[in-house]
Protein backbone atom coordinates (compact mmCIF):
# COMPACT_ATOMS: atom_id res chain seq x y z
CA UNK A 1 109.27 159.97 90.55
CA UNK A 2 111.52 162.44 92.09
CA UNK A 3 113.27 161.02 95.40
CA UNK A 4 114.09 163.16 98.31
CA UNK A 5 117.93 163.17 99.19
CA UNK A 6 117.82 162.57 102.94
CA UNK A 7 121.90 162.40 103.05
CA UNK A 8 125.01 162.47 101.35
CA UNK A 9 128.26 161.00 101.51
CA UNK A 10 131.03 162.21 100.21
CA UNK A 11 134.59 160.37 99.99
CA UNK A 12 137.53 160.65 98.45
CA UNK A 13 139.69 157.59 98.01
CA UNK A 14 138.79 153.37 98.52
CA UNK A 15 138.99 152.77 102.12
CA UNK A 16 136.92 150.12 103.97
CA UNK A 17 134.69 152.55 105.07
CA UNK A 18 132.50 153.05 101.88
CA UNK A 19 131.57 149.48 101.93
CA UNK A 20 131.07 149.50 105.50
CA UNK A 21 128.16 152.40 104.95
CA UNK A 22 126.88 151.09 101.79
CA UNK A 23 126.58 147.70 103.42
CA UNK A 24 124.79 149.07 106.75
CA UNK A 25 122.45 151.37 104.15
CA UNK A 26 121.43 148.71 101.78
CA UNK A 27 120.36 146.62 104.99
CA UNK A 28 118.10 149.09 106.01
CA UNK A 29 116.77 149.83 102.53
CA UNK A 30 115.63 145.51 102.22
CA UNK A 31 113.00 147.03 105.40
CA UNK A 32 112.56 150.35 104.25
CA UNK A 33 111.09 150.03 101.38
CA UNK A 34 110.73 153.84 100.67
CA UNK A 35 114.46 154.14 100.78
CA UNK A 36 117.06 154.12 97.99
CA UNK A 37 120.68 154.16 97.78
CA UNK A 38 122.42 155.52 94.78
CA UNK A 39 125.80 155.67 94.56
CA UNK A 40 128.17 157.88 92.03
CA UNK A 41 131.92 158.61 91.60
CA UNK A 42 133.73 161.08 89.90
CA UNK A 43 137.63 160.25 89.43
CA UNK A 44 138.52 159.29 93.20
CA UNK A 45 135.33 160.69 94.74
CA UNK A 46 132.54 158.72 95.73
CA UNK A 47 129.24 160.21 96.15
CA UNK A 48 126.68 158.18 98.38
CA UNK A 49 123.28 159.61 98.42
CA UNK A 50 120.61 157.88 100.45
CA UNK A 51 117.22 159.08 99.00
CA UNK A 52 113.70 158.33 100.16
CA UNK A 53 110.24 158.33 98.24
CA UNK A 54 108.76 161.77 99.46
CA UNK A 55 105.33 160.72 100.00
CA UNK A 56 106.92 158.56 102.59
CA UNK A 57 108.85 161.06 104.29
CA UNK A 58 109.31 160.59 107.76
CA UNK A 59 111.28 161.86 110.39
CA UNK A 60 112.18 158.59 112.05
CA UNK A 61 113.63 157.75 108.40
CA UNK A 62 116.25 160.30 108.21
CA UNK A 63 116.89 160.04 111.64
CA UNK A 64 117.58 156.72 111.30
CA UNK A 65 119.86 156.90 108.22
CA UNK A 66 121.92 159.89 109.86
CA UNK A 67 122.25 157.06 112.80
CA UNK A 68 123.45 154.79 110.69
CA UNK A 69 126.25 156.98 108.73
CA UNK A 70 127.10 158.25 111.81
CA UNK A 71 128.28 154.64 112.85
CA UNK A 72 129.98 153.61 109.77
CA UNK A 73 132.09 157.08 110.47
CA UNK A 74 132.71 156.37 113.93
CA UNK A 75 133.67 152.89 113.29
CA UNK A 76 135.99 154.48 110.81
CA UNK A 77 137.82 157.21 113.17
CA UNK A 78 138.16 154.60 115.51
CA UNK A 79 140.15 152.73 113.51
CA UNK A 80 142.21 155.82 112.60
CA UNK A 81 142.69 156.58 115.95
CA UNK A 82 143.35 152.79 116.76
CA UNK A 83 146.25 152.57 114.00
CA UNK A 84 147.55 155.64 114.22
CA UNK A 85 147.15 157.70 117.54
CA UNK A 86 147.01 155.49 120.22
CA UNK A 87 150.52 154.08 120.22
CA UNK A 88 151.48 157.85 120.51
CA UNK A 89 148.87 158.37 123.38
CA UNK A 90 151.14 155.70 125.18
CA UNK A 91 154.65 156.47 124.66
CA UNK A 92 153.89 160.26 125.94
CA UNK A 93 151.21 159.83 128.36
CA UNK A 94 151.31 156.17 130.41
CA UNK A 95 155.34 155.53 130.38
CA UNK A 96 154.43 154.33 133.39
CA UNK A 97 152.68 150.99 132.31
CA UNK A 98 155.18 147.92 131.96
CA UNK A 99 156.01 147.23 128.48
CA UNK A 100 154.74 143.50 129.01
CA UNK A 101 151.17 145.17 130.21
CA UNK A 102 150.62 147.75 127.51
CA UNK A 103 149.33 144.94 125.63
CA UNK A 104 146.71 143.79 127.74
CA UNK A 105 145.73 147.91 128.18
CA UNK A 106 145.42 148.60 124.84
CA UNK A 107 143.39 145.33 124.27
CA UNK A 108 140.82 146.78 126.98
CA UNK A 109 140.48 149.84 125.28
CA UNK A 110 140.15 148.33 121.58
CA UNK A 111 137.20 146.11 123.22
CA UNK A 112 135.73 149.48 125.22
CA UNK A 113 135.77 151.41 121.52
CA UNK A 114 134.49 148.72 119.46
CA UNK A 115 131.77 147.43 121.07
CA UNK A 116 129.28 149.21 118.01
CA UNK A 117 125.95 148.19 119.61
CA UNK A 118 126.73 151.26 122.04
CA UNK A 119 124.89 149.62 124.55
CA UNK A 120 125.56 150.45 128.53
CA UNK A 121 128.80 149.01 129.63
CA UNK A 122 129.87 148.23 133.04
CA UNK A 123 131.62 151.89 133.10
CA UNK A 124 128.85 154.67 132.13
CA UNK A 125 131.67 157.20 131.66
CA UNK A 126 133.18 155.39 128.78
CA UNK A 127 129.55 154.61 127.52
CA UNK A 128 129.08 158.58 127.84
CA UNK A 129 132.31 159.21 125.80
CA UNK A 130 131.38 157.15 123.19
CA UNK A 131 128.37 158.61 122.90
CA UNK A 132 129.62 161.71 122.70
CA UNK A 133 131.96 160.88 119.86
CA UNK A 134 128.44 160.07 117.99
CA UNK A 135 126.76 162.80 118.83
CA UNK A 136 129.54 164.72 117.59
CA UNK A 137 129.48 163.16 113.98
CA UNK A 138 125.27 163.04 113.90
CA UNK A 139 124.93 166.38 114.67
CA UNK A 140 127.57 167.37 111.69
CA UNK A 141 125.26 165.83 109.37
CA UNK A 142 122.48 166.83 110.61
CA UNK A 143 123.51 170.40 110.08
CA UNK A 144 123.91 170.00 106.33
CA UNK A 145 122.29 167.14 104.92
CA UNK A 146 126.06 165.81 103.81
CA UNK A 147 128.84 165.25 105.51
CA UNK A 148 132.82 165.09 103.51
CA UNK A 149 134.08 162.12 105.47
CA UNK A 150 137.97 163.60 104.47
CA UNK A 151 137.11 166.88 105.59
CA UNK A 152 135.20 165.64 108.67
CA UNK A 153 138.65 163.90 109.64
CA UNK A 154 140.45 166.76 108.52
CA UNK A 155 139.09 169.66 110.75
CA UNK A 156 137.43 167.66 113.83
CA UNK A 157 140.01 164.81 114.70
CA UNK A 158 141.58 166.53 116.88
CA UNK A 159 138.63 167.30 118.76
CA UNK A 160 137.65 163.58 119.19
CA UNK A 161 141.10 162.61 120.52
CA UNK A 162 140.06 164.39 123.76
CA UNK A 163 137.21 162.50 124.25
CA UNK A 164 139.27 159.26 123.10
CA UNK A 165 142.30 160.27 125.50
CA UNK A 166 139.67 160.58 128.35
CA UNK A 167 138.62 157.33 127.44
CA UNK A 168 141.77 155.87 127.77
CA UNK A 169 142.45 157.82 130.59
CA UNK A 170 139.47 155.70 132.30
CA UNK A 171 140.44 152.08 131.08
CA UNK A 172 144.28 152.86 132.26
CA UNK A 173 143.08 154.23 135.47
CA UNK A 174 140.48 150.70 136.03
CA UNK A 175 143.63 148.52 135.27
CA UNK A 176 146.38 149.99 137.86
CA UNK A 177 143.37 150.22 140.26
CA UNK A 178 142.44 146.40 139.20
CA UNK A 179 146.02 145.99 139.12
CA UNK A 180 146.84 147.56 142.76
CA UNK A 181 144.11 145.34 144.07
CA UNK A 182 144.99 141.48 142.99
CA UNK A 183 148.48 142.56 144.37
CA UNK A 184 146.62 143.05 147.25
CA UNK A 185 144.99 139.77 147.22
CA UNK A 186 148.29 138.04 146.68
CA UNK A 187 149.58 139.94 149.97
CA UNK A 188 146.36 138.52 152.09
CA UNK A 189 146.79 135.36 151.09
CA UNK A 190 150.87 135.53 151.82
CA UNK A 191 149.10 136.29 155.52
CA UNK A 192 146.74 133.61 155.80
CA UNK A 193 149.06 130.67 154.15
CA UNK A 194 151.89 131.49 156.94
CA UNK A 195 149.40 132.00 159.78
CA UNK A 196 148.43 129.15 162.15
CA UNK A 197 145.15 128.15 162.33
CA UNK A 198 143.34 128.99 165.49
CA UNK A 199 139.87 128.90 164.07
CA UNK A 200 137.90 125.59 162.66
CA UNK A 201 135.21 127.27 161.67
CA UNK A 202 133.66 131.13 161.08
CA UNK A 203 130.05 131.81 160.66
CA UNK A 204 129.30 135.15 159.16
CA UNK A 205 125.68 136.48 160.29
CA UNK A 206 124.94 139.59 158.42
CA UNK A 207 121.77 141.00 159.75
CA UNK A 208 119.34 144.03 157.20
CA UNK A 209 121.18 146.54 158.25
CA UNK A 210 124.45 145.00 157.36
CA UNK A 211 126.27 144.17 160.26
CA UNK A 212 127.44 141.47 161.13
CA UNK A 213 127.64 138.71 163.76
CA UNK A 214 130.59 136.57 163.95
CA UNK A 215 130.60 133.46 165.43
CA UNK A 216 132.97 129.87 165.57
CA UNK A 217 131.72 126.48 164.97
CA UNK A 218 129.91 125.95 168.10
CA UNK A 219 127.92 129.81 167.70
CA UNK A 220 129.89 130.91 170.63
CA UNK A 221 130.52 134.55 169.56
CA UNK A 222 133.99 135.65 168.77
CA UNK A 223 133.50 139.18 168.00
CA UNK A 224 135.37 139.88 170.98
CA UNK A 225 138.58 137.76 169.71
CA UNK A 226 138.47 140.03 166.24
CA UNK A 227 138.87 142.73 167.99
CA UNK A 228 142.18 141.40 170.27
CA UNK A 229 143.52 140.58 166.74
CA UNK A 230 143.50 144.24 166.23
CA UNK A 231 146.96 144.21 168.38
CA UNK A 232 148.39 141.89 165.62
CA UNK A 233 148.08 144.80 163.23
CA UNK A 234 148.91 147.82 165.58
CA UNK A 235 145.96 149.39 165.40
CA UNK A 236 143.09 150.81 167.49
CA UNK A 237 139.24 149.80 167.21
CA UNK A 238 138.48 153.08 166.36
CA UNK A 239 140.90 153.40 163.68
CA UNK A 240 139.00 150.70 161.58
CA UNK A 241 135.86 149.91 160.62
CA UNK A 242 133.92 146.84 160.42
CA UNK A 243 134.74 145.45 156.98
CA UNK A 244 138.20 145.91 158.19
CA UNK A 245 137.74 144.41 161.64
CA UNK A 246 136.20 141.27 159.46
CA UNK A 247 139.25 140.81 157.42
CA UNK A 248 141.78 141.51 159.68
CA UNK A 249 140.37 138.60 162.00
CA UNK A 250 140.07 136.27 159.65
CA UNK A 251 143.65 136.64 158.33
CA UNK A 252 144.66 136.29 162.21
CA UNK A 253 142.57 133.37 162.06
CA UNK A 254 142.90 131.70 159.31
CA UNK A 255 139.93 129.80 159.41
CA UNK A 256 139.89 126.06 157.29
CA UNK A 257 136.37 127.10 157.05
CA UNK A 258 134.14 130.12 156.43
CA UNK A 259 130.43 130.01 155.94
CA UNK A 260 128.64 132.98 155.12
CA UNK A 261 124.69 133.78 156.13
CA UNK A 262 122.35 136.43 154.48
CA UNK A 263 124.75 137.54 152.08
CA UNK A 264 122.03 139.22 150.34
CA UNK A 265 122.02 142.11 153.19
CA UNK A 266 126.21 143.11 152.41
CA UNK A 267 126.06 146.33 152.15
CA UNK A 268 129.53 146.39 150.84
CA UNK A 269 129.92 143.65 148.14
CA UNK A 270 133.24 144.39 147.74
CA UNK A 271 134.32 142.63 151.32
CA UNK A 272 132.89 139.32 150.01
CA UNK A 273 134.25 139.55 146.87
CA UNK A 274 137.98 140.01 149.04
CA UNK A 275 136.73 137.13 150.93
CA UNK A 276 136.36 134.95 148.31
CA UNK A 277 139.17 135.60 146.56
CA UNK A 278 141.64 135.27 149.85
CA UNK A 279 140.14 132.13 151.04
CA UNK A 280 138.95 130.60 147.44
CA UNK A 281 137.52 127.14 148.26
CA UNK A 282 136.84 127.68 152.17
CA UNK A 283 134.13 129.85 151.62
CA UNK A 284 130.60 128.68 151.27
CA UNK A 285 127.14 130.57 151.27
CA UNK A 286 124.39 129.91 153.66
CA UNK A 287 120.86 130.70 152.51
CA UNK A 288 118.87 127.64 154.37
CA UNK A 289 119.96 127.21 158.07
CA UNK A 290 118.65 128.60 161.47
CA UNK A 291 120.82 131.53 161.66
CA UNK A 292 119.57 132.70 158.16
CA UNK A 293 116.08 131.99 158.82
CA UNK A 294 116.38 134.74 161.52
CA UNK A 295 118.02 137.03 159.86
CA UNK A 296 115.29 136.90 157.42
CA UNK A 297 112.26 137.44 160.23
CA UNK A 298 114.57 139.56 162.40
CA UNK A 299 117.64 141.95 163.54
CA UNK A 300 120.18 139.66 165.00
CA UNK A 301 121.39 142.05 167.28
């Protein structure tokens, strides 16, 4: 029987990444039975067709097998871009970054590019880079049947470094932001360690619509008293908003205790998160009491 060449790869030299394909291939040939792999070299060259029975034929096949070359590549430029570009990337690009936390950077980024499942990560736009990488290197095969891994590197590296400097771009930008913002924690909690403690107790309503209710140990409301803390931080009630109006009092206050009710209505999740992290152990979440029985039949208004 004559087989059907579906793709071929072509390589010149013994890097890693033959194995890495031929491995990946011959896994999907044990549950494709219609699929072969046959491998020849000439000299230095390696030739890697992956054929299929052509009374088999089917599109989903070479679809597949174009997927998975397409990986084994990708894993491949990543690790040329790894070992060889991205120390470069750095020393033009993000002088900026402490020597001490280019480490931790380029750690983030190795994890962002080598997660192979290419599943959706926490940041879509790196996801979308990624994907674009692959997309890149599928659709070269695609074109031809065959792709020359040397001559894929050769003529379209430089094209994947933008997408892999925009990437980078991303993960740097994430850890100064990340960065910027636990120095900020460290600053609130400077605030609430040498503030005196004027407050026993906080309860924070927050209603469906997301505002909230403040009120001390004995419900007496003490929105009121947030809003004469303003003066501690020179500014106006209509410079801040409500989130800010929330933290600002409970620095002022510094609370030994803050419980928290209907958390599930925050509109921003980011103001608990602050929360949490300022006040650590005097936090608790209310999901049981009165107040949150309300909130959960009605508008506290």
């Amino acid at each position: 029987m004559i087989y059907l060449v579906l793709v071929r790869v072509v390589y010149e030299g013994k890097e890693k990444i033959l194995n890495d394909i031929k491995d990946a291939l011959r896994s999907m040939e044990q549950y494709e039975t219609s699929l072969r792999v046959s491998i020849k070299k000439f000299q230095n060259i390696s030739f890697i067709d992956i054929e299929c029975d052509p009374l088999k034929y089917a599109d989903r096949l070479k679809d597949g097998v174009i997927n998975t070359v397409a990986k084994g590549i990708y894993s491949f430029v990543i690790d040329i871009f790894i070992n060889k570009e991205m120390d470069y990337f750095f020393d033009n690009s993000y002088f900026f970054i402490k020597y001490d936390e280019i480490s931790d950077v380029k750690e983030k980024i190795i994890d962002i590019l080598e997660n192979d499942d290419f599943g959706e990560e926490i940041d879509s736009f790196c996801f979308g880079k990624k994907q674009d990488i692959l997309n890149k290197i599928i659709k070269c095969i695609d074109e031809n049947n065959e792709i020359n891994i040397n001559g894929f590197i050769r003529f379209r590296l430089r094209e994947l470094l933008n997408d892999f400097e925009m990437i980078v771009d991303r993960v740097v930008e994430r850890y100064m932001v990340e960065k910027e913002y636990n120095e900020f924690i460290k600053l609130l909690k400077y605030f609430v360690d040498v503030q005196e403690n004027k407050i026993d107790e906080v309860n924070i309503i927050i209603d469906k619509l997301g505002n909230y209710t403040i009120l001390d140990g004995q419900h007496n409301d003490i929105y009121d008293l947030f809003l004469d803390d303003l003066n501690d931080f020179n500014m106006s009630s209509m410079m801040v908003n409500k989130d800010d109006l929330l933290i600002s009092g409970l620095i002022t206050n510094s609370p030994n205790k803050i419980v928290i009710h209907g958390v599930k209505n925050s509109i921003n999740v980011e103001i608990i998160e602050t929360i949490k992290q300022v006040f650590e152990n005097k936090v608790e979440f209310c999901c049981g009491c009165l107040d949150c029985v309300e909130i959960a039949n009605k508008l506290i208004k």
